[in-house]
Structure formats: C-alpha cells, structure tokens
Protein backbone atom coordinates (compact mmCIF):
# COMPACT_ATOMS: atom_id res chain seq x y z
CA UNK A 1 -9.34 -9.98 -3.15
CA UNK A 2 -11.61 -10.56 -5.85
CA UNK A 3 -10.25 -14.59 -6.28
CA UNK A 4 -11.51 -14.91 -2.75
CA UNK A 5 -14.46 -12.76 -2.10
CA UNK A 6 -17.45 -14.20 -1.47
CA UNK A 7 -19.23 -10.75 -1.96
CA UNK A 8 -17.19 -8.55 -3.99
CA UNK A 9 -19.22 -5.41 -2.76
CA UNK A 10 -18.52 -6.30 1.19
CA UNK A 11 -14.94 -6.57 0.53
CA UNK A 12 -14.38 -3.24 -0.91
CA UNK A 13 -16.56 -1.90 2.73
CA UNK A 14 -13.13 -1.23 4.09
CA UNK A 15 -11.42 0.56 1.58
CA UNK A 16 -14.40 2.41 0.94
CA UNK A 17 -15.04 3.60 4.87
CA UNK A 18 -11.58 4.55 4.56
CA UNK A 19 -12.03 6.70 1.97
CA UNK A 20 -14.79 8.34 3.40
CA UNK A 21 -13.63 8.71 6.68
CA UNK A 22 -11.73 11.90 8.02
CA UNK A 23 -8.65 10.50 8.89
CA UNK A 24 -9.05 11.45 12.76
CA UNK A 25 -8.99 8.97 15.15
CA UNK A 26 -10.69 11.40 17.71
CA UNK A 27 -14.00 9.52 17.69
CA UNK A 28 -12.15 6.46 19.20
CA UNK A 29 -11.54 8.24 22.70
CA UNK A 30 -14.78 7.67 23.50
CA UNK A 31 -14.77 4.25 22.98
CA UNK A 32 -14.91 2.00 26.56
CA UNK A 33 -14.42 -1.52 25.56
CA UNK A 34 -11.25 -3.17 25.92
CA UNK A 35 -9.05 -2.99 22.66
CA UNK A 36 -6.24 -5.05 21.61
CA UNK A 37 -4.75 -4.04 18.22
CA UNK A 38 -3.23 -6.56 16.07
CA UNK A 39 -0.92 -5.30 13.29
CA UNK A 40 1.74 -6.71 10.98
CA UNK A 41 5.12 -4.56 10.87
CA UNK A 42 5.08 -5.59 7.36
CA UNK A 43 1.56 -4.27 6.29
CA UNK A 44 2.15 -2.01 2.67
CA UNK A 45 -1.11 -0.61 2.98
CA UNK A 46 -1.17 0.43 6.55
CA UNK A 47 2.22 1.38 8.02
CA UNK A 48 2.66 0.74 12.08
CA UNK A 49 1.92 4.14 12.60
CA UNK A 50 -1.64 3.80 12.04
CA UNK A 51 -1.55 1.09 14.54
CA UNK A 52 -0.28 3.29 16.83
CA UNK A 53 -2.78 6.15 16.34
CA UNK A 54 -5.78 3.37 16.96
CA UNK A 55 -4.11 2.69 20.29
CA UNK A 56 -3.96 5.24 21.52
CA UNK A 57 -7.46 4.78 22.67
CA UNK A 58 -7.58 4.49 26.90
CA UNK A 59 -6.89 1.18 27.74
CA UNK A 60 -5.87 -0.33 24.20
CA UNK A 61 -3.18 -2.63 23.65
CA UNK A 62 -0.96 -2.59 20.68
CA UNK A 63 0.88 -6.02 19.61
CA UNK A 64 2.42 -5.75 16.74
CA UNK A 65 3.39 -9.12 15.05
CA UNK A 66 6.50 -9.33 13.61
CA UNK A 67 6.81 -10.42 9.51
CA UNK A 68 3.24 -10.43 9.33
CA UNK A 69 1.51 -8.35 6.15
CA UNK A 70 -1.91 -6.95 5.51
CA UNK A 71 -3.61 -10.26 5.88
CA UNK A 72 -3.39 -13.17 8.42
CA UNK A 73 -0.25 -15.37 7.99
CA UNK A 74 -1.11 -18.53 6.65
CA UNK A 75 0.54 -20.61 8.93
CA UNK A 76 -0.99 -20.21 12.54
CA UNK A 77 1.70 -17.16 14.05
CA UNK A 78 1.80 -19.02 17.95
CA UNK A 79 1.89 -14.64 19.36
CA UNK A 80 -1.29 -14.15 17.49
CA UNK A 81 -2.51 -17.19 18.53
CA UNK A 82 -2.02 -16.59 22.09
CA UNK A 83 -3.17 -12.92 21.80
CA UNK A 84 -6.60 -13.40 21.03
CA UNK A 85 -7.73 -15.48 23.71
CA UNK A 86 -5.27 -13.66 26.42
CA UNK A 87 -7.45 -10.63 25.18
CA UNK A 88 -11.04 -12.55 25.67
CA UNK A 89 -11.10 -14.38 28.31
C-alpha cells in the first residue's frame, strides 16, 4: 500500500472507518440507490460473508468474482468488466 499510495493518510481511511465502525450493517437498510457489490472469493481480509451482509441491502446485487483478491485483478476480469456498466447504464 505504501509503494503505491499517493497519500499515505487517505489510504489507511478504510482500515481506519473500519475500525471505528460498529460492525452493523443496519444503517445500510436505509439506503435507496441501486447497489451492486463486487467481491473477490479470494479476498484474505474480507471473507464473502461480509459481501453478503452488504447485500443484503433492498435491491442490492451481489457478484462475486471468482479468483479475484482484495484488490482489482490486474488483467481486465471480462465479468467485472461487464458488471459495471450492466449496473450504470
């Protein structure tokens, strides 16, 4: 992280809201905007179930990409690919 960082400080923002959070995922219910969840079934720092529990918002859509870690592959994945505009247009 730090090899790649532009900002050092921003990059630790998500481990750090995670840290401070609760760990409930009740707030998300209220949420209204469409949601599509990308996860890797291969992530070691957030297992698929955490996926899962962000999905569960009303109307979300889990895709979970096969192989893929806690980053972006770095070869273009064609399912993620296709995902993200399916999801914005």
């Amino acid at each position: 992280m730090h090899a790649r960082a532009r900002d050092l400080n921003a990059g630790l923002n998500p481990t750090l809201a995670g840290a401070a959070g609760s760990g409930s995922t009740a707030d998300l219910a209220a949420l209204t905007a469409p949601m599509l969840v990308l996860h890797g079934t291969e992530d070691p720092m957030f297992p698929p179930a955490h996926a899962e529990e962000t999905a569960a918002v009303p109307g979300a859509r889990l895709v979970m990409i096969e192989g893929m870690g806690h980053t972006l592959p770095g070869a273009p994945d064609e399912r993620l690919a296709a995902e993200i505009p399916h999801h914005t247009s």
